[in-house]
PDB file of N, CA and C in Angstrom:
ATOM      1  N   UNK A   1       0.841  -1.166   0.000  1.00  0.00           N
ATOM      2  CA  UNK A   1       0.000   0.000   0.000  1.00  0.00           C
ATOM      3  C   UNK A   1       0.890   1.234   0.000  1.00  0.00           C
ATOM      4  N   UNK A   2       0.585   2.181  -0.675  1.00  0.00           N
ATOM      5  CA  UNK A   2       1.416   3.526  -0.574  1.00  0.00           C
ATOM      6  C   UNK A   2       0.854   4.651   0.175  1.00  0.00           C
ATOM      7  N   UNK A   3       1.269   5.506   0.873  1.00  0.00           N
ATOM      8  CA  UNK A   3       0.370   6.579   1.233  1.00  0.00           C
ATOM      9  C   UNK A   3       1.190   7.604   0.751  1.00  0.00           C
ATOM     10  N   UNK A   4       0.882   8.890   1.362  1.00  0.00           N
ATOM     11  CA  UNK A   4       1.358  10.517   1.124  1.00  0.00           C
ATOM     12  C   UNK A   4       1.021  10.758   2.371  1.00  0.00           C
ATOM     13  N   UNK A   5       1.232  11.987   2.394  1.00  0.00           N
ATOM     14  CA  UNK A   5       1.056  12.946   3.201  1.00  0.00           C
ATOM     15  C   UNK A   5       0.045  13.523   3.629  1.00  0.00           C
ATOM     16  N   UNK A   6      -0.751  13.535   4.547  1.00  0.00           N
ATOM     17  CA  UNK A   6      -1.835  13.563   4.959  1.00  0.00           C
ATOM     18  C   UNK A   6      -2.213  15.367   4.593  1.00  0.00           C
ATOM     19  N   UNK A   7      -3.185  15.935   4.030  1.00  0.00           N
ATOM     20  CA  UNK A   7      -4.170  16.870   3.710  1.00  0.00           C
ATOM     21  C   UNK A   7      -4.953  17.290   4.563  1.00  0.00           C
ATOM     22  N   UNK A   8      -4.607  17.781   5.722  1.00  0.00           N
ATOM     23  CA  UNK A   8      -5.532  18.172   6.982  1.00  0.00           C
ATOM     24  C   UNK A   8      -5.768  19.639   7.103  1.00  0.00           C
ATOM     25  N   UNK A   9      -7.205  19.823   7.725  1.00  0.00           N
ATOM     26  CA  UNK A   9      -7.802  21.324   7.637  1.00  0.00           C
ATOM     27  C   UNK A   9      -6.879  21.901   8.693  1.00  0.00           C
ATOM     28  N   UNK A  10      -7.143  23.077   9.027  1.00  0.00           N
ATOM     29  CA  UNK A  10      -6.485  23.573  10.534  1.00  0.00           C
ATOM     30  C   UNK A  10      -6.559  23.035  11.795  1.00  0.00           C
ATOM     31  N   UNK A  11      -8.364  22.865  11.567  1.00  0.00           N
ATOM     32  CA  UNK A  11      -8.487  22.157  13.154  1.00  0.00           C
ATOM     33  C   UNK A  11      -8.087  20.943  13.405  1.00  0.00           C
ATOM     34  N   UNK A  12      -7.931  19.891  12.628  1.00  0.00           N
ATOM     35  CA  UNK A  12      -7.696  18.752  12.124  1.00  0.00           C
ATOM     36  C   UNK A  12      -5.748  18.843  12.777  1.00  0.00           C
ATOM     37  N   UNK A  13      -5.259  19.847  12.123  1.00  0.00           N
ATOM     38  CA  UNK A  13      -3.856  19.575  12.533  1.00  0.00           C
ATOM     39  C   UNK A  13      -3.379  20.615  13.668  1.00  0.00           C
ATOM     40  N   UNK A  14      -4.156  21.396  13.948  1.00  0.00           N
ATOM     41  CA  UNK A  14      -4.236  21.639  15.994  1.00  0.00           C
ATOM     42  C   UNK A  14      -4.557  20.547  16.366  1.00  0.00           C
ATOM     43  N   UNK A  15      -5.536  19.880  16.171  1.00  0.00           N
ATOM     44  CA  UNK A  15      -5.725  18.146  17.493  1.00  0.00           C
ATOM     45  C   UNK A  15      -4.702  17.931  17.259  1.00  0.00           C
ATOM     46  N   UNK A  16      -4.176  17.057  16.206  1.00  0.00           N
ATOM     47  CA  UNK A  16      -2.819  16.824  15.763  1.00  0.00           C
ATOM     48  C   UNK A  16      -1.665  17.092  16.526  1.00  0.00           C
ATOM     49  N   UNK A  17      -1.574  17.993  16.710  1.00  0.00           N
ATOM     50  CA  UNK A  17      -0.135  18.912  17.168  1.00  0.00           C
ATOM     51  C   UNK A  17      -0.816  18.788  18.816  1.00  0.00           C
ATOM     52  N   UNK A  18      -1.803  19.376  19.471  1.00  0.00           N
ATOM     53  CA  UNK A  18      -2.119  18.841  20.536  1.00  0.00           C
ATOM     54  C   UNK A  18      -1.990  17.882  21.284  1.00  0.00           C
ATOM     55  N   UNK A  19      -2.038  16.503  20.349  1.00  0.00           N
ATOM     56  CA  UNK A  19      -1.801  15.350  20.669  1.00  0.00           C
ATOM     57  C   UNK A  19      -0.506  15.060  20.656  1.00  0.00           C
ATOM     58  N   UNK A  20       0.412  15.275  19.861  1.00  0.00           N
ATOM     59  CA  UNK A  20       1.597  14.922  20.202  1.00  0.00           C
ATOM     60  C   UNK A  20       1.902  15.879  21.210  1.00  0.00           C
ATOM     61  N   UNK A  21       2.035  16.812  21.539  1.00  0.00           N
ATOM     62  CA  UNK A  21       2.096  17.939  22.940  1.00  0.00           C
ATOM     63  C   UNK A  21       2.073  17.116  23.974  1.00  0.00           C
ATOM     64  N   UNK A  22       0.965  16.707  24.171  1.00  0.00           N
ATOM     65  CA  UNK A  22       0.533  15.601  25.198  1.00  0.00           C
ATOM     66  C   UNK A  22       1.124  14.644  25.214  1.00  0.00           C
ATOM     67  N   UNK A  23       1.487  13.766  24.688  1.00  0.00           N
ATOM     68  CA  UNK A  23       2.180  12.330  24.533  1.00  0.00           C
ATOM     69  C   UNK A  23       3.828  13.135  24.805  1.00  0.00           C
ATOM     70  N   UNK A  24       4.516  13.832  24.869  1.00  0.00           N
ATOM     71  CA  UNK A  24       5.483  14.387  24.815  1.00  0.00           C
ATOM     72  C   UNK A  24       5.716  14.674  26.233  1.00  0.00           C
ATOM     73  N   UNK A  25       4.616  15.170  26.920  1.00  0.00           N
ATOM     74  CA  UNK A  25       4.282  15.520  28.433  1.00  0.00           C
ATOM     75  C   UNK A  25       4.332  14.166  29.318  1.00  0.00           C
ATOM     76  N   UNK A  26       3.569  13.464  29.066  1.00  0.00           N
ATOM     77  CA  UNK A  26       3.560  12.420  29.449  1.00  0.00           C
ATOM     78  C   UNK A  26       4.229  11.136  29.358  1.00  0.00           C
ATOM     79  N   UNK A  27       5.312  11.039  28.185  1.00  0.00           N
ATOM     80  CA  UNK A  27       5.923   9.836  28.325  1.00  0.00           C
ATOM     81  C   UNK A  27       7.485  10.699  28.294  1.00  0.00           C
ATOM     82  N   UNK A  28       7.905  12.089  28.287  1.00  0.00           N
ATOM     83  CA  UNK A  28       8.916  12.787  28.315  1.00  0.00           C
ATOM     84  C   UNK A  28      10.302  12.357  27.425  1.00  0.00           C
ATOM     85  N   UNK A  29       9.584  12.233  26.126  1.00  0.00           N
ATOM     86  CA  UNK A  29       9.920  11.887  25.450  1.00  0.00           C
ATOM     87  C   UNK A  29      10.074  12.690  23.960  1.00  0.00           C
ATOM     88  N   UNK A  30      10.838  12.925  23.142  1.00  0.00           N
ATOM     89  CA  UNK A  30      10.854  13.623  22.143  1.00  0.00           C
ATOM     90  C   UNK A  30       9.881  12.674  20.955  1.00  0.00           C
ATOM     91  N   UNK A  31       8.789  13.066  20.747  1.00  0.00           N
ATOM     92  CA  UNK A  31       7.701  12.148  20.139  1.00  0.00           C
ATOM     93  C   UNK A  31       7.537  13.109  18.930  1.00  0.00           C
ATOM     94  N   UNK A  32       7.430  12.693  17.545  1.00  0.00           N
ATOM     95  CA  UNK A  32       7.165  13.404  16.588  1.00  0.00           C
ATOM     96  C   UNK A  32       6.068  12.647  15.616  1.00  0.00           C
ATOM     97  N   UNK A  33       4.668  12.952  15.954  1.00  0.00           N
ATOM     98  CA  UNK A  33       3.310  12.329  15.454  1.00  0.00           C
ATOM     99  C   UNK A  33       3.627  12.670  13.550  1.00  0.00           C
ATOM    100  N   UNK A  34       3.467  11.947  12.751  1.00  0.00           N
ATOM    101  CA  UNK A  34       3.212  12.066  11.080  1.00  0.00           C
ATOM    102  C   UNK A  34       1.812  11.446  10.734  1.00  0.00           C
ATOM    103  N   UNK A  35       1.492  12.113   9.807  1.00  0.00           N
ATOM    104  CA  UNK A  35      -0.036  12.151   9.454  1.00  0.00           C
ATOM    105  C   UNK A  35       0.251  11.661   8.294  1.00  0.00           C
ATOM    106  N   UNK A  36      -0.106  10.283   7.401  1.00  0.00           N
ATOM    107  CA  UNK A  36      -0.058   9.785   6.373  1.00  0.00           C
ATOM    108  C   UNK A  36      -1.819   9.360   5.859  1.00  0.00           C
ATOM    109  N   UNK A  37      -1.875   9.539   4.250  1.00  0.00           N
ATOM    110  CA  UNK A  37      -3.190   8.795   4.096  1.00  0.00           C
ATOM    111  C   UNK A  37      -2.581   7.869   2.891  1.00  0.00           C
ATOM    112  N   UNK A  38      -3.769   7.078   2.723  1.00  0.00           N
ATOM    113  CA  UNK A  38      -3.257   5.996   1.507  1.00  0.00           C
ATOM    114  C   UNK A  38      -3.731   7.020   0.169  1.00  0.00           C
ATOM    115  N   UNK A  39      -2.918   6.479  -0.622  1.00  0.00           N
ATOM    116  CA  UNK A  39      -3.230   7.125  -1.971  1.00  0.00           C
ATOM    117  C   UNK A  39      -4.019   6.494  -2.700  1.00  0.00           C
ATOM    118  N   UNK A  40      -4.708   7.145  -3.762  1.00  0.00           N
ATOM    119  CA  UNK A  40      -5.815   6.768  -4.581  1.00  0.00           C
ATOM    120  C   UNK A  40      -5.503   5.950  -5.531  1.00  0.00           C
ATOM    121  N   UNK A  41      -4.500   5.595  -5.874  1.00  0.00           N
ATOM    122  CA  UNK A  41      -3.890   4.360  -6.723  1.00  0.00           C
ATOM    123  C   UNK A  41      -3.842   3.168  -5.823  1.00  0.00           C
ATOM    124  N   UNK A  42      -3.326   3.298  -4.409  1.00  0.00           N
ATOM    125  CA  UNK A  42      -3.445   2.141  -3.395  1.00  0.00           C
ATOM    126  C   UNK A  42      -4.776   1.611  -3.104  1.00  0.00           C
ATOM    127  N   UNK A  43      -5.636   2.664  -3.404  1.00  0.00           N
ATOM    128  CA  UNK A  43      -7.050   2.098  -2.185  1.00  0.00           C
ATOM    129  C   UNK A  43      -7.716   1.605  -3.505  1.00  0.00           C
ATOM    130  N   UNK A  44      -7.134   1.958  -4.671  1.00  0.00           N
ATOM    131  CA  UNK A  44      -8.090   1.414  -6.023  1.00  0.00           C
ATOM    132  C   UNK A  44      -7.478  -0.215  -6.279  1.00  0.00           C
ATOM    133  N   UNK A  45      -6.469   0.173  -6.124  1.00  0.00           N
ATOM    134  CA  UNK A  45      -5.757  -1.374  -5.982  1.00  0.00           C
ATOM    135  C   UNK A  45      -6.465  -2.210  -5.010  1.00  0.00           C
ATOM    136  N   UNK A  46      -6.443  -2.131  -3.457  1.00  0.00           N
ATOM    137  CA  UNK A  46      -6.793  -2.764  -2.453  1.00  0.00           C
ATOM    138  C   UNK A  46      -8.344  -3.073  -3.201  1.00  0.00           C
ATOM    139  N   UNK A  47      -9.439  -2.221  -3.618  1.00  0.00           N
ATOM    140  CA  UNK A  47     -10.827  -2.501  -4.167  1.00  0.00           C
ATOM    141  C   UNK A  47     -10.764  -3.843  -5.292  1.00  0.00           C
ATOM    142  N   UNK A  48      -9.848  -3.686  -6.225  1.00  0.00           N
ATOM    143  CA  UNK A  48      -9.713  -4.393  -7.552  1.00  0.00           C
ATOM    144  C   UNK A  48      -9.189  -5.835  -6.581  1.00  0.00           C
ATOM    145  N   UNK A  49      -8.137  -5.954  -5.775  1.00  0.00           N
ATOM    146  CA  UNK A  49      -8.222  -7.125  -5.188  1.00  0.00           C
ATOM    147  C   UNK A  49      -9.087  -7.707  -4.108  1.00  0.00           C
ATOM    148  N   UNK A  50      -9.817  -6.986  -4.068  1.00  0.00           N
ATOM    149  CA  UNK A  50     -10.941  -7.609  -2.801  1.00  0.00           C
ATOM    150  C   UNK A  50     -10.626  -7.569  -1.575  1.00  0.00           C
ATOM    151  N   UNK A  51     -10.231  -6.389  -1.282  1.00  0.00           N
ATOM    152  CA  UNK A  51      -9.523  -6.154   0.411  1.00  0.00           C
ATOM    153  C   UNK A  51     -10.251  -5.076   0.707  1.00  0.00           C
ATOM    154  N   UNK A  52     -11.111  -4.940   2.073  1.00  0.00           N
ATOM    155  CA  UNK A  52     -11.742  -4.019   2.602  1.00  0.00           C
ATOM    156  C   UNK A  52     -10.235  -2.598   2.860  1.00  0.00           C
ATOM    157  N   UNK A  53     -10.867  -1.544   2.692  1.00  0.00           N
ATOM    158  CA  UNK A  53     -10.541  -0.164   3.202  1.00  0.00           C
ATOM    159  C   UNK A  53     -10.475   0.059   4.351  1.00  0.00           C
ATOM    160  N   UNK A  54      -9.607   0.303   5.671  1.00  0.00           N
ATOM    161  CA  UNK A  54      -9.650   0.339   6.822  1.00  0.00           C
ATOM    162  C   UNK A  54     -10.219   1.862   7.035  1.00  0.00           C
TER     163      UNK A  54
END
């Protein structure tokens, strides 16, 4: 499967960034969250072979 780079609105990548904030706080750890989606050649593939879309 291939992905990219995830396409997120603002609020979408404030939670985002929030969330790693938090996980950073709490496990005191240098944590760096990446936002990936599958690409539209992958998920057409996964359809053509008969594999559900997560």
């Amino acid at each position: 499967m291939e992905f990219k780079p995830a396409q997120l609105d603002r609020m979408a990548l404030a939670q985002l960034q929030q969330f790693e904030h938090e996980l950073r706080e709490r496990t005191s750890a240098e944590i760096v969250v990446v936002a990936y989606q599958a690409s539209a050649d992958a998920a057409q593939g996964a359809r053509s072979n008969g594999e559900r879309e997560q």
